[in-house]
Protein backbone atom coordinates (compact mmCIF):
# COMPACT_ATOMS: atom_id res chain seq x y z
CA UNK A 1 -5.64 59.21 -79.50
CA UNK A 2 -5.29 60.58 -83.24
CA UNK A 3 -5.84 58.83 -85.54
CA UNK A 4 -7.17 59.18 -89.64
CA UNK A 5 -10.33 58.63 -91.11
CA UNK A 6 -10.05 57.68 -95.00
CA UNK A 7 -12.73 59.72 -96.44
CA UNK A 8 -11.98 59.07 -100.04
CA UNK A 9 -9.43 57.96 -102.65
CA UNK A 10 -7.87 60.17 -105.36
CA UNK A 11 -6.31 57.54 -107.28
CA UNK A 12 -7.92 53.85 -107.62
CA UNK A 13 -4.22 52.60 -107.53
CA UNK A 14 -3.73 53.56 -103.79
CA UNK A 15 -2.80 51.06 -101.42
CA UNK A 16 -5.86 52.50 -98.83
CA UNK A 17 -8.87 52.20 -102.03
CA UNK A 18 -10.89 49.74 -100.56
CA UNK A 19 -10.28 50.61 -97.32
CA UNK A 20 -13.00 54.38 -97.46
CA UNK A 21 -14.65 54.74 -94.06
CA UNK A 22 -11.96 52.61 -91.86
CA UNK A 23 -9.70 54.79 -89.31
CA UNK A 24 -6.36 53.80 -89.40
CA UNK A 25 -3.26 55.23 -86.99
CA UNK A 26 -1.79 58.58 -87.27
CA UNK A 27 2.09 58.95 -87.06
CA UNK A 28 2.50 61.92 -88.77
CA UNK A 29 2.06 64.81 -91.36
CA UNK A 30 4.62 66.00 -94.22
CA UNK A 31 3.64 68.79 -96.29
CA UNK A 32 0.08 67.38 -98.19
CA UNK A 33 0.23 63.63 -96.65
CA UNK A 34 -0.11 61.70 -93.62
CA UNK A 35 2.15 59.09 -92.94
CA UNK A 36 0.39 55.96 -91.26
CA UNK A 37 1.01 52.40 -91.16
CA UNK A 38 -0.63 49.84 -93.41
CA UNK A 39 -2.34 46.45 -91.89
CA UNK A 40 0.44 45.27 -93.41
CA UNK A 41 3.08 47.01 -91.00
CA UNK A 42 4.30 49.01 -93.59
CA UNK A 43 4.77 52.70 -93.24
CA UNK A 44 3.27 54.12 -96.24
CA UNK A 45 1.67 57.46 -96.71
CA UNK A 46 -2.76 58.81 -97.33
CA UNK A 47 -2.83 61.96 -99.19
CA UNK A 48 -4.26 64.61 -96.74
CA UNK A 49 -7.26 65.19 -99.19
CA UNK A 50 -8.09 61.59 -98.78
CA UNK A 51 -8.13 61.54 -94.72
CA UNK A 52 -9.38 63.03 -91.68
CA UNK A 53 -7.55 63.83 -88.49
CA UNK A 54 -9.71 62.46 -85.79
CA UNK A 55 -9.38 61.68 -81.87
CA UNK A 56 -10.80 58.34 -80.89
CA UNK A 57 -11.10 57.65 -76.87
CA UNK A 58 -10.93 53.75 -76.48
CA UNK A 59 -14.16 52.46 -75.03
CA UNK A 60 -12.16 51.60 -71.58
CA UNK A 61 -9.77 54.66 -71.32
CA UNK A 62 -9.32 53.94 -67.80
CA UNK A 63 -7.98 50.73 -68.27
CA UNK A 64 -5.97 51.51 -71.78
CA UNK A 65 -2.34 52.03 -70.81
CA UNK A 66 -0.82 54.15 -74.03
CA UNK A 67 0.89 52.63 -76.13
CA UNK A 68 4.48 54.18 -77.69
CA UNK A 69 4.14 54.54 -81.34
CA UNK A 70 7.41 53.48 -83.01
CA UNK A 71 9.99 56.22 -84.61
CA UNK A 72 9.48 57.57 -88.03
CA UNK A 73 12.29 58.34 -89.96
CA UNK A 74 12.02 60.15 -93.34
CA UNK A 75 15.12 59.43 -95.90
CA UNK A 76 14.63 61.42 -99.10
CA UNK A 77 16.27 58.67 -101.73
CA UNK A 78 18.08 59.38 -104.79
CA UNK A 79 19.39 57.28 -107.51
CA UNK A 80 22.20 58.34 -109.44
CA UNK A 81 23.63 56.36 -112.40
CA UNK A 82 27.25 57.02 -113.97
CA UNK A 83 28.03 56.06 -117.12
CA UNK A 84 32.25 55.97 -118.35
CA UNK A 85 33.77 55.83 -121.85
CA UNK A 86 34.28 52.46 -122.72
CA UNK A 87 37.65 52.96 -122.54
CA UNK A 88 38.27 54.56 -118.85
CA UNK A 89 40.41 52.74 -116.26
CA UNK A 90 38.49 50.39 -114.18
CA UNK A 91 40.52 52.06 -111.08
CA UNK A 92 39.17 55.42 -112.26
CA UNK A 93 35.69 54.02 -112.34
CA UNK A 94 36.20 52.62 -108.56
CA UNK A 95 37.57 55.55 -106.98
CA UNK A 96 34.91 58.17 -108.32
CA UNK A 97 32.55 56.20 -107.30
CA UNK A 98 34.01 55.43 -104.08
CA UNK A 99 34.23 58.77 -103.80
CA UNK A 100 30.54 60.12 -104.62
CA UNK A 101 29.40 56.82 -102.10
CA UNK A 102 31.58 58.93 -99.42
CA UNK A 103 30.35 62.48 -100.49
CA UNK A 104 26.34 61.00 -100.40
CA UNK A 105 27.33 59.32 -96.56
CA UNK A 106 28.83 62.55 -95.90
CA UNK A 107 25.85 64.64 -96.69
CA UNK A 108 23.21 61.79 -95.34
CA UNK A 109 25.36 62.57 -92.04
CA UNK A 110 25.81 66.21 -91.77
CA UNK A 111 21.82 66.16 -92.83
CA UNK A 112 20.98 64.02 -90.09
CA UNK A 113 19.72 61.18 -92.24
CA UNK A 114 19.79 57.92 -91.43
CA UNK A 115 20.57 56.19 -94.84
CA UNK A 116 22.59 53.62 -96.07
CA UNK A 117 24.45 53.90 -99.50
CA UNK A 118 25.48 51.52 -101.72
């Protein structure tokens, strides 16, 4: 089974710090991190010059039965802000952003995202 080895911490701030020496599960790799799963249950990420991909065999593989690591989905967020006049319709106001909210679902969709907008 893969799993990562924290080797090190680039930044003192980072949730895995105190954690150098402890292997922790794998679920993935995106460009320069690994994306792994706090013993919080919270998907987070360990910069790959932080961590080691390593296999660990359970000390009764025989009787281990694997165990299905949940889905990872990726959602690249953005934040946009839109400031009016002060003197604009409020129905203008709505329906452009009713509009963009549409446009963003559109593009989450077409993208294969799986993102909610508000």
């Amino acid at each position: 089974m893969k799993m990562l080895l924290i080797t090190g911490c680039s930044n003192s701030s980072y949730w895995y710090a105190g954690k150098i020496g402890e292997v922790v599960k794998f679920l993935g790799r995106d460009r320069d991190e690994f994306i792994t799963r706090e013993p919080s249950g919270y998907v987070n990420i360990i910069k790959a010059p932080d961590a080691e991909l390593v296999e660990v065999v359970p000390a009764h593989a025989a009787m281990t039965a694997p165990v299905p690591e949940p889905e990872v989905q990726r959602c690249d967020l953005v934040r946009v802000e839109l400031s009016f006049p002060d003197r604009i319709p409020i129905g203008l106001a709505n329906e452009v952003g009713a509009f963009l909210r549409r446009e963003a679902e559109l593009w989450a969709e077409r993208h294969g995202q799986n993102c909610s907008v508000s």
